[in-house]
C-alpha atoms as a PDB file:
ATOM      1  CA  UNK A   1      53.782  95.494 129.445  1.00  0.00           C
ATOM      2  CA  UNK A   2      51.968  97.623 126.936  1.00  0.00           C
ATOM      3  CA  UNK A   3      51.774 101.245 127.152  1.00  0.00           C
ATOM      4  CA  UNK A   4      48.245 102.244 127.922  1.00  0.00           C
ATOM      5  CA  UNK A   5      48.546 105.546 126.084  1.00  0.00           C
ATOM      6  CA  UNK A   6      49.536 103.964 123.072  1.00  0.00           C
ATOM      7  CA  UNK A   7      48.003 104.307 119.596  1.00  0.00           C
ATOM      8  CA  UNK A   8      45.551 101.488 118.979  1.00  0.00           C
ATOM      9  CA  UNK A   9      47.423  98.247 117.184  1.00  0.00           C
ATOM     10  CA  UNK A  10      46.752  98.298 113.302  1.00  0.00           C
ATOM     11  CA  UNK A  11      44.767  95.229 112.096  1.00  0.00           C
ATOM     12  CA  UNK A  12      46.302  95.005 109.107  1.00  0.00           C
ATOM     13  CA  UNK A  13      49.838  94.391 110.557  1.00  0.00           C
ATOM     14  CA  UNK A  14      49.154  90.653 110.030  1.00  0.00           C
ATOM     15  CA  UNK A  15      47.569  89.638 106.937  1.00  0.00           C
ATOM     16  CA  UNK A  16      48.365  86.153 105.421  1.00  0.00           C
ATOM     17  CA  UNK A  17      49.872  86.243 102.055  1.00  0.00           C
ATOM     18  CA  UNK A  18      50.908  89.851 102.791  1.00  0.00           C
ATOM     19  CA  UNK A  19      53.629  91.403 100.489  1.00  0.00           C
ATOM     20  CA  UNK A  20      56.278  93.544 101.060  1.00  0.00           C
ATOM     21  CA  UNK A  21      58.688  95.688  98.536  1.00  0.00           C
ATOM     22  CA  UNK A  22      62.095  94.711  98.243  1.00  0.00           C
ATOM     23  CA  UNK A  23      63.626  97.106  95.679  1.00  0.00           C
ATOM     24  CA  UNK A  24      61.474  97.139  92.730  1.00  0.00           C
ATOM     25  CA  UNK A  25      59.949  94.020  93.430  1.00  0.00           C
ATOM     26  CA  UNK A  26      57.422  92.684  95.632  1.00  0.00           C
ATOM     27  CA  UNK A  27      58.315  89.420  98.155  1.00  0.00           C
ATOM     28  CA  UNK A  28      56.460  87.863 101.271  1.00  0.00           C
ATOM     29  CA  UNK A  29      56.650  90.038 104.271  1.00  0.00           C
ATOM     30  CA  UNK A  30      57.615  87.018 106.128  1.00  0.00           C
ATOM     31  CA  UNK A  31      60.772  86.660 103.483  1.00  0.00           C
ATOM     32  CA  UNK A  32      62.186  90.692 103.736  1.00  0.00           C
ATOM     33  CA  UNK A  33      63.310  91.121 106.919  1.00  0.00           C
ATOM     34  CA  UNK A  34      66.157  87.858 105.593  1.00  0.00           C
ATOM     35  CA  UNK A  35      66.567  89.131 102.566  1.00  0.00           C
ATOM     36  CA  UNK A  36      67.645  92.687 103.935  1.00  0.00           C
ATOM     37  CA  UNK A  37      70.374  90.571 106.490  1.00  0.00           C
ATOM     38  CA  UNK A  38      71.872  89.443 103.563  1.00  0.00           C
ATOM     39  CA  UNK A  39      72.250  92.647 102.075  1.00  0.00           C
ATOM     40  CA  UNK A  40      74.290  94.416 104.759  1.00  0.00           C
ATOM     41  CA  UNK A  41      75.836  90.738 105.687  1.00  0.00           C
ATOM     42  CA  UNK A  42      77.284  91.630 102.268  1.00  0.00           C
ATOM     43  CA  UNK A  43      78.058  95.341 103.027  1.00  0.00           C
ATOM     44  CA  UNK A  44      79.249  95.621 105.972  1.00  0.00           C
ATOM     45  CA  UNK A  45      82.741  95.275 105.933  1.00  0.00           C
ATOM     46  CA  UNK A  46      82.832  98.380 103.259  1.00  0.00           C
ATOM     47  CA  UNK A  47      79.409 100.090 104.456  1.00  0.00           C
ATOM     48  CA  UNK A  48      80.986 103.698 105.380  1.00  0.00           C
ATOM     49  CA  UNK A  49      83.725 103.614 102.829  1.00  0.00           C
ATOM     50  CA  UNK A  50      80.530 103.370 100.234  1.00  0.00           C
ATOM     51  CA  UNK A  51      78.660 106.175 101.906  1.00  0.00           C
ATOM     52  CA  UNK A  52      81.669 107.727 101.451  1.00  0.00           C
ATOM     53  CA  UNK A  53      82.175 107.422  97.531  1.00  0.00           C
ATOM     54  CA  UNK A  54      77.966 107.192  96.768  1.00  0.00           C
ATOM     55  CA  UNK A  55      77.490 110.577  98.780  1.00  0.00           C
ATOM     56  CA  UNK A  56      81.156 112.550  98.260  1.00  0.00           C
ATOM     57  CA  UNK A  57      81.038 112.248 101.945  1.00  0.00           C
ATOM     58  CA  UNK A  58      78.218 114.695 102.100  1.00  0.00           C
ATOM     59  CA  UNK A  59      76.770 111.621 104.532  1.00  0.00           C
ATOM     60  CA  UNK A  60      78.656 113.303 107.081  1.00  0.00           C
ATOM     61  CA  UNK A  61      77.062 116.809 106.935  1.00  0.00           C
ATOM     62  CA  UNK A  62      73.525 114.887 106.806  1.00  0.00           C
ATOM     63  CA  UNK A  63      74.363 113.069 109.946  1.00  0.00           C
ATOM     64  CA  UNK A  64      76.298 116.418 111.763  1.00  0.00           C
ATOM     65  CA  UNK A  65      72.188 117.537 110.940  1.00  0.00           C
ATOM     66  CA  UNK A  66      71.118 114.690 112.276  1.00  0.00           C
ATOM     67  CA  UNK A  67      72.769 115.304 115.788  1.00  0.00           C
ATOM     68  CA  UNK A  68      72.810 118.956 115.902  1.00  0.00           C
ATOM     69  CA  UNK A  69      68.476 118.816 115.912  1.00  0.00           C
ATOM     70  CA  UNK A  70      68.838 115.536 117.998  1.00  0.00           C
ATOM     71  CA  UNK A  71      70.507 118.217 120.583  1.00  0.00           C
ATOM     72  CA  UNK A  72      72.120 115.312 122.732  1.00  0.00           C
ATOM     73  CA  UNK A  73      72.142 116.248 126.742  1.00  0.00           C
ATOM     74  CA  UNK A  74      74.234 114.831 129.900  1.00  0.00           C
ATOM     75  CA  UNK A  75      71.626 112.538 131.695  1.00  0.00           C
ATOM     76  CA  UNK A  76      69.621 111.873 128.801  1.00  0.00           C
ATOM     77  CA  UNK A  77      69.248 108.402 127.126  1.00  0.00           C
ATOM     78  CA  UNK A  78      69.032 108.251 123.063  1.00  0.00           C
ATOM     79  CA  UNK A  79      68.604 105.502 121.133  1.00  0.00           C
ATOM     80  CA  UNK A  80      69.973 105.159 117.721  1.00  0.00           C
ATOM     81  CA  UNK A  81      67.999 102.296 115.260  1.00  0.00           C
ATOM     82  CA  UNK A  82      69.700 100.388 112.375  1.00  0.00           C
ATOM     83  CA  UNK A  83      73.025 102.674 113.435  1.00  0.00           C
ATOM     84  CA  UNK A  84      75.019  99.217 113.772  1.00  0.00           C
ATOM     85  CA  UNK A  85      78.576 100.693 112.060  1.00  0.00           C
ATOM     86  CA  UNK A  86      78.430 103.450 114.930  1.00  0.00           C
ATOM     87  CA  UNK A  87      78.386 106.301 112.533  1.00  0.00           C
ATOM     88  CA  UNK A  88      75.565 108.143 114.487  1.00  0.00           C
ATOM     89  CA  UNK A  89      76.081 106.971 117.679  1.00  0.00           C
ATOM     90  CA  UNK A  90      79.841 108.444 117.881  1.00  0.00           C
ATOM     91  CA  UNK A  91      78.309 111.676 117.006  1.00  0.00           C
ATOM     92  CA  UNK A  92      76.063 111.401 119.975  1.00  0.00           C
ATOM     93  CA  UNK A  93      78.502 110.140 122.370  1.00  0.00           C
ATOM     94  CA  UNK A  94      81.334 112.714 121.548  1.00  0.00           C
ATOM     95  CA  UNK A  95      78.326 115.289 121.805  1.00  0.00           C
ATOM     96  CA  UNK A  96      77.157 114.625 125.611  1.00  0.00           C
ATOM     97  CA  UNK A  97      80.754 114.203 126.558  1.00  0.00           C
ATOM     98  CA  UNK A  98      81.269 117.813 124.752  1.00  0.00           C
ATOM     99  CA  UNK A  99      78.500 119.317 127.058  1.00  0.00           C
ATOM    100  CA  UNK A 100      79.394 117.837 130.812  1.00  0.00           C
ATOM    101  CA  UNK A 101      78.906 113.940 130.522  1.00  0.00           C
ATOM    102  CA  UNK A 102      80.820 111.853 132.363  1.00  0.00           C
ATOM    103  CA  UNK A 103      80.431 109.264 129.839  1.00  0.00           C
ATOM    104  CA  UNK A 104      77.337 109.153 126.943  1.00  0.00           C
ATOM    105  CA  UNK A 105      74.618 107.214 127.074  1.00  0.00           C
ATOM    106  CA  UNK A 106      73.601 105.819 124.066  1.00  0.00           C
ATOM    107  CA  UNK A 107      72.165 102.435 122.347  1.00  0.00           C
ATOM    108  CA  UNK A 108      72.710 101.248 119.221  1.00  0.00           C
ATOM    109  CA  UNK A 109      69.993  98.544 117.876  1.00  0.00           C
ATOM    110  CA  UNK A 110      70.389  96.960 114.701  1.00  0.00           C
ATOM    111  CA  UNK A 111      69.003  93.976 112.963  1.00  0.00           C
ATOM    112  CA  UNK A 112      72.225  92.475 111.478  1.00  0.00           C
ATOM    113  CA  UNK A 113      74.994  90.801 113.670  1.00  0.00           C
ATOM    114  CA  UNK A 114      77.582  92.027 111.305  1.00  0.00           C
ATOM    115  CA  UNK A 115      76.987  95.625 111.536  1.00  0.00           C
ATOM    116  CA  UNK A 116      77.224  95.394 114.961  1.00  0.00           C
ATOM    117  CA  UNK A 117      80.556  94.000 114.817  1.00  0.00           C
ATOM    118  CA  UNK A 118      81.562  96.939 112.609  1.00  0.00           C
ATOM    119  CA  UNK A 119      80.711  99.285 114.705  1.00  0.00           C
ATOM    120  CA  UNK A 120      81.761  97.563 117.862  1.00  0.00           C
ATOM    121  CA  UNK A 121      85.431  97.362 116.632  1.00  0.00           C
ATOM    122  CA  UNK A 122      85.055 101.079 115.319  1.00  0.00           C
ATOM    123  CA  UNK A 123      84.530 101.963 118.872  1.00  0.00           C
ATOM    124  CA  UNK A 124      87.507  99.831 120.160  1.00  0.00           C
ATOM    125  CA  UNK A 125      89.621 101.215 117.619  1.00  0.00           C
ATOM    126  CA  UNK A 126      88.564 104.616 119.026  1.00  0.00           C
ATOM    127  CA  UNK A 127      89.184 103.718 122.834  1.00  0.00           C
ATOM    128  CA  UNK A 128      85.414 104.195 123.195  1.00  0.00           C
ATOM    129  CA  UNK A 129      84.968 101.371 125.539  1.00  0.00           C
ATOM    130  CA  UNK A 130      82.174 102.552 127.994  1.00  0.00           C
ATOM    131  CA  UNK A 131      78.865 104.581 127.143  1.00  0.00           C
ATOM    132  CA  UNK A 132      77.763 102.596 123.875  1.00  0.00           C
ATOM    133  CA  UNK A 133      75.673  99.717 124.361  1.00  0.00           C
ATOM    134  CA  UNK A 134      75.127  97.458 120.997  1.00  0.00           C
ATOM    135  CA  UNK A 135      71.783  95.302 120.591  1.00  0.00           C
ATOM    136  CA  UNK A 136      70.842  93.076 118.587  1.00  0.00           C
ATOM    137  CA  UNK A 137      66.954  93.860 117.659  1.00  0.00           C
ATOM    138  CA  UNK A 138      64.149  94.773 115.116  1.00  0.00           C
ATOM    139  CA  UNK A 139      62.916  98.182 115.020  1.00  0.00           C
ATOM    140  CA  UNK A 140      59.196  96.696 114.545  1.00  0.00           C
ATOM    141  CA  UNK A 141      59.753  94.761 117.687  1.00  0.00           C
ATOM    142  CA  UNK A 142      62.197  96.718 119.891  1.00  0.00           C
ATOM    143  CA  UNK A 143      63.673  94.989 122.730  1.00  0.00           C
ATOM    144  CA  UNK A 144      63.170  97.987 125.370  1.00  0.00           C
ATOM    145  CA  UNK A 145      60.563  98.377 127.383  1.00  0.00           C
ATOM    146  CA  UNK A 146      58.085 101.513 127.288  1.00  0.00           C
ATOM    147  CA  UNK A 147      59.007 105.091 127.781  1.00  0.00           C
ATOM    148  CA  UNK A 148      62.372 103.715 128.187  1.00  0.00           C
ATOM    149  CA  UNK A 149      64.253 106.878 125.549  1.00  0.00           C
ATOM    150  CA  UNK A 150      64.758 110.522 125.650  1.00  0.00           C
ATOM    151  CA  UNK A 151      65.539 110.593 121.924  1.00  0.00           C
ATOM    152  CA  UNK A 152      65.233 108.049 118.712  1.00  0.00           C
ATOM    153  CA  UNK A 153      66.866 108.506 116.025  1.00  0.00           C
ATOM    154  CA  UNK A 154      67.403 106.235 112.752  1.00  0.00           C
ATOM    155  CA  UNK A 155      69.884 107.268 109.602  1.00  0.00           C
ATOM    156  CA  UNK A 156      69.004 105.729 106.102  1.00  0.00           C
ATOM    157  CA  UNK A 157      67.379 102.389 107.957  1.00  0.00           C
ATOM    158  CA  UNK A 158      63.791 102.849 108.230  1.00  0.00           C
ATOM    159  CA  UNK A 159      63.036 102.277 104.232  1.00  0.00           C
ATOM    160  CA  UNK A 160      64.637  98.695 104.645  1.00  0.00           C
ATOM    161  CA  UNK A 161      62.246  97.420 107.410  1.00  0.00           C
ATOM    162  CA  UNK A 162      59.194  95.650 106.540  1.00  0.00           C
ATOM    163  CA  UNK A 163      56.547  97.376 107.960  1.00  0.00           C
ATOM    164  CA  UNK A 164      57.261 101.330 108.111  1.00  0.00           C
ATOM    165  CA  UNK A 165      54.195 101.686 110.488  1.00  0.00           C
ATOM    166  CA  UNK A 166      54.903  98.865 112.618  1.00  0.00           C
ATOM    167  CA  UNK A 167      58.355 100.548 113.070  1.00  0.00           C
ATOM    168  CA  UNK A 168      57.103 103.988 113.585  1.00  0.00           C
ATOM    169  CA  UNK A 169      54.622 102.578 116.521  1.00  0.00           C
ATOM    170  CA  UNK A 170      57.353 101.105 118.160  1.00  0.00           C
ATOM    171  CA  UNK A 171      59.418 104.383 117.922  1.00  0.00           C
ATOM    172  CA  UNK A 172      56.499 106.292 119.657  1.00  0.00           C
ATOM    173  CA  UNK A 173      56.727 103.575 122.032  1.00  0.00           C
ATOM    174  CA  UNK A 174      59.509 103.165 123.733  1.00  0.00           C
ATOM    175  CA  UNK A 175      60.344 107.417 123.544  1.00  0.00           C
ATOM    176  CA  UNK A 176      59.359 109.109 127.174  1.00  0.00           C
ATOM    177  CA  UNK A 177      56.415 111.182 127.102  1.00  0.00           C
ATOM    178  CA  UNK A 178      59.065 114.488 125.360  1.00  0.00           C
ATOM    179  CA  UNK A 179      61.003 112.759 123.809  1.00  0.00           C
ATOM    180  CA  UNK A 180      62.209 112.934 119.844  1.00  0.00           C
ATOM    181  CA  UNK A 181      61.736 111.224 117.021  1.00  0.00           C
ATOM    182  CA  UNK A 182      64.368 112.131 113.964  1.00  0.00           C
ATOM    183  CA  UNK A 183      64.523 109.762 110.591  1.00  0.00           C
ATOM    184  CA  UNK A 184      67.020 110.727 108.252  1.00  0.00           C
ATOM    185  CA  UNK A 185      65.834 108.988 105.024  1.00  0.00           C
ATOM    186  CA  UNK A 186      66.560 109.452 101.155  1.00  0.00           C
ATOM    187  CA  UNK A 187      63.523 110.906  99.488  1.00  0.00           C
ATOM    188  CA  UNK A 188      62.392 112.821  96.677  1.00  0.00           C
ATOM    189  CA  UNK A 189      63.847 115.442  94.929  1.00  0.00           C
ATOM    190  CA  UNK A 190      62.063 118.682  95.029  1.00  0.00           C
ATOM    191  CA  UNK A 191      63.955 119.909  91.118  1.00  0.00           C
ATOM    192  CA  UNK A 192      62.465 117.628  87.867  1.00  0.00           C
ATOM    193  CA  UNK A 193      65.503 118.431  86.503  1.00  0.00           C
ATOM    194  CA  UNK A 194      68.008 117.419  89.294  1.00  0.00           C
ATOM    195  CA  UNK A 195      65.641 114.521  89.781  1.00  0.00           C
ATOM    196  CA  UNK A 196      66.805 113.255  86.520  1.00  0.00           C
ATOM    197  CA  UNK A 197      70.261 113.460  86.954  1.00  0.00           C
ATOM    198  CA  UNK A 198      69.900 112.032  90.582  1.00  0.00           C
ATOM    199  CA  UNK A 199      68.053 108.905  89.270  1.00  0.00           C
ATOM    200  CA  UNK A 200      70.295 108.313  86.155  1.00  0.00           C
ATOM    201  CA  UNK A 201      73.270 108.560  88.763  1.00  0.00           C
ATOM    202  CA  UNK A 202      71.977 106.782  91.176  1.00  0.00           C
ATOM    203  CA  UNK A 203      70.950 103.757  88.765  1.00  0.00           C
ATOM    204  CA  UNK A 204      74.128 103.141  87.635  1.00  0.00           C
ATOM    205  CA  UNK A 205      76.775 104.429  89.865  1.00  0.00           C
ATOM    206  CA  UNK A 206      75.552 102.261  92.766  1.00  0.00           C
ATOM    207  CA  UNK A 207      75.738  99.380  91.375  1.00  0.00           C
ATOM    208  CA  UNK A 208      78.892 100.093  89.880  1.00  0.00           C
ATOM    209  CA  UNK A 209      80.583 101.126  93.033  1.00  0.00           C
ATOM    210  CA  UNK A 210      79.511  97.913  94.725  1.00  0.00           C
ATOM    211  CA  UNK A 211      80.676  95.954  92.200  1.00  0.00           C
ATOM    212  CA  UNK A 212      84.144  97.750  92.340  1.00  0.00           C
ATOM    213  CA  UNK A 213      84.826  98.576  96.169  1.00  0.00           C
ATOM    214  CA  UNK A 214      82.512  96.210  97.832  1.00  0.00           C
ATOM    215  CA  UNK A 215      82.444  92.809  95.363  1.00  0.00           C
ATOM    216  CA  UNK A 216      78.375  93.675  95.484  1.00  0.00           C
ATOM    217  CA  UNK A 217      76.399  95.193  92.726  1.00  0.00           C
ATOM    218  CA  UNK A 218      72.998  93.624  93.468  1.00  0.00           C
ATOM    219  CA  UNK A 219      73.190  95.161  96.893  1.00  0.00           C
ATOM    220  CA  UNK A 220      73.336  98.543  95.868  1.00  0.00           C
ATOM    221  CA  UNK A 221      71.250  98.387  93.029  1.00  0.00           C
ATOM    222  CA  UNK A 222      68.581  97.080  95.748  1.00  0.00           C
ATOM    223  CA  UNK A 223      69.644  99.938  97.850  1.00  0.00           C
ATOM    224  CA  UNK A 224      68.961 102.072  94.609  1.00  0.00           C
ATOM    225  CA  UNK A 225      65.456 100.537  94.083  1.00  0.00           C
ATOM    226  CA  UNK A 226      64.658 101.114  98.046  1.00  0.00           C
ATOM    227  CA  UNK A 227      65.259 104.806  97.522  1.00  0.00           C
ATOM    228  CA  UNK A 228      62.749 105.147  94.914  1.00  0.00           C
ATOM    229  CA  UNK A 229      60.315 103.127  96.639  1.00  0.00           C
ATOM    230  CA  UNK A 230      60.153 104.974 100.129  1.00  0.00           C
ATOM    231  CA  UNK A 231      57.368 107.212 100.884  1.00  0.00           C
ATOM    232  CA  UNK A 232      57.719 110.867  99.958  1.00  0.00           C
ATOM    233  CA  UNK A 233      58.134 113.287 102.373  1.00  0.00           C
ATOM    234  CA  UNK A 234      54.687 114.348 102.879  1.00  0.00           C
ATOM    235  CA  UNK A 235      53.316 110.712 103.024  1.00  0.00           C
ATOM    236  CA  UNK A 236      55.819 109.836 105.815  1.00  0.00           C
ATOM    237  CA  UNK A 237      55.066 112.700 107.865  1.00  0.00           C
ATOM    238  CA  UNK A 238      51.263 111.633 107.838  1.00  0.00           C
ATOM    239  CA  UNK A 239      52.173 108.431 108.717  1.00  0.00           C
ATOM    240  CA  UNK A 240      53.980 109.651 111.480  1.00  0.00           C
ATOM    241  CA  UNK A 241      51.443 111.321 112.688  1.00  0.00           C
ATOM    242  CA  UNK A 242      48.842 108.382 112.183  1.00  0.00           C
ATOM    243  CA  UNK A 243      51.479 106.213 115.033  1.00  0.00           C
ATOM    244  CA  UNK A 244      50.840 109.137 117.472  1.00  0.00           C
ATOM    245  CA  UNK A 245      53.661 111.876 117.121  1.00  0.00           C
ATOM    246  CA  UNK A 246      52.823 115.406 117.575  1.00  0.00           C
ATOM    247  CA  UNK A 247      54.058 118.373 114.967  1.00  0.00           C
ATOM    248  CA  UNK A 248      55.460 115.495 112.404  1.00  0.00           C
ATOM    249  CA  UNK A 249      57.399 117.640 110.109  1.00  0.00           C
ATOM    250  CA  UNK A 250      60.520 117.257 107.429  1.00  0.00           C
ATOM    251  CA  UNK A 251      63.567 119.892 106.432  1.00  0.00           C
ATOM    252  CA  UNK A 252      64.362 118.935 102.731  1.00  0.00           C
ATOM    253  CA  UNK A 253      68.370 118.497 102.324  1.00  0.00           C
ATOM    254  CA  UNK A 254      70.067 118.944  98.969  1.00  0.00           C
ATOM    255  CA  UNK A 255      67.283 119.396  97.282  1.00  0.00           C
ATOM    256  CA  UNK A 256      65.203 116.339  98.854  1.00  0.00           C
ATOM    257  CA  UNK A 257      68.046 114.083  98.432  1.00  0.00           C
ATOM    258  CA  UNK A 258      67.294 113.172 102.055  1.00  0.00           C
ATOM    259  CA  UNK A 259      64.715 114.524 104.136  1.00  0.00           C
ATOM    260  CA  UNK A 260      64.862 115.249 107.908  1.00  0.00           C
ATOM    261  CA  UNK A 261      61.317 114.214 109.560  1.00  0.00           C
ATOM    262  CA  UNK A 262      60.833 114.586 112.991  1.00  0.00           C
ATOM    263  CA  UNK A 263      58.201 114.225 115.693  1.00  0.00           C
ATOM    264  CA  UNK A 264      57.648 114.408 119.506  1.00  0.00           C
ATOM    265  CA  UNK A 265      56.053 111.668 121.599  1.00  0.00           C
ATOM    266  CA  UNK A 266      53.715 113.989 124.015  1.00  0.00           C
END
């Protein structure tokens, strides 16, 4: 059943012969959403350990951000989009438990099988057996119904689905009239100079390290190319604002590195 308060559907979420970026280059829309599987069907088995090397584990202190704003409460449900390793939704679990829950309530939903799996045998390995539900789903075509979330949150997915817009609707969507929106994304760097450096790092260490720890160098160096092809921070804000969220803002994090956008569904 569709929301009746919803933003108006965009015609041009359909358009035959549409393209869509992958890295620096430009596919069928129809052909990205497989191409991206294979990616982190690649990954997956080394995904952290790389966010880990690529980031100096400074990953962690941008996802501790992530959570702290996210402000996770005992009764409230949070969904947590193309989180399929876990790495966000432990934070949120261990943070209602902290603050009275008898157990978390939280949903992971991620487009690749093998993520899941990850993160599913993270949470075994943890004794985290009850409180973490894992779905398989798109984030342009969530598998919840409306006004079904307290809180949405997705870390370093949303420049890897197809349509950002499409996404971003569905977002507003299935969030209760309050509830949060919080994207953790790469984005630009607010220093020329530091820009530089990033990029030349960036360009050649992450394909480098994939090659080395993860047997995978054009994955990264499509994860490199993704980074400089997502929106800035300004141009995502407006676009969240365009799929219906109220005071769409960002908090620049080492130096734009990653940016912090949220929004409220009202």
């Amino acid at each position: 059943m569709t929301d009746p308060s919803a933003p108006p559907p965009d015609p041009s979420d359909v358009v035959p012969g549409e393209q869509a970026s992958f890295g620096f280059r430009d596919v069928p829309a129809a052909e990205k959403a497989g191409m991206v599987r294979q990616v982190f069907e690649s990954v997956a088995p080394r995904y952290d350990l790389m966010n880990d090397l690529m980031s100096a584990g400074v990953h962690r202190l941008w996802k501790d951000a992530l959570v702290d704003v996210l402000n996770p409460r005992p009764g409230e449900r949070l969904l947590d989009v193309a989180g399929g390793t876990g790495d966000v939704a432990f934070r949120i679990a261990r943070r209602q438990v902290a603050r009275g829950a008898e157990q978390p309530d939280v949903t992971v939903c991620d487009i690749n099988p093998a993520m899941l799996e990850v993160g599913r045998d993270r949470a075994i390995d943890r004794g985290i057996l009850k409180g973490i539900t894992w779905t398989t789903g798109d984030a342009e075509a969530l598998p919840f119904p409306d006004r079904s979330f307290d809180g949405y949150t997705i870390a370093f997915g949303l420049r890897n689905v197809t349509d950002i817009d499409k996404a971003l609707r569905e977002a507003w969507r299935v969030l209760k009239p309050g509830g949060r929106f919080y994207c953790l994304e790469f984005s630009r760097v607010t220093s020329a100079p530091v820009a530089r450096l990033y990029d030349a790092y960036s360009s050649r260490a992450l394909p480098l390290l994939g090659r080395i720890v993860a047997r995978d160098a054009e994955s990264y160096r499509y994860l490199h190319e993704s980074i400089r092809r997502f929106p800035p921070q300004r141009e995502l804000a407006r676009r969240m604002a365009a799929a219906g969220f109220a005071n769409a803002s960002w908090r620049d994090m080492t130096l734009g590195v990653v940016a912090l956008h949220a929004g409220w569904r009202i």
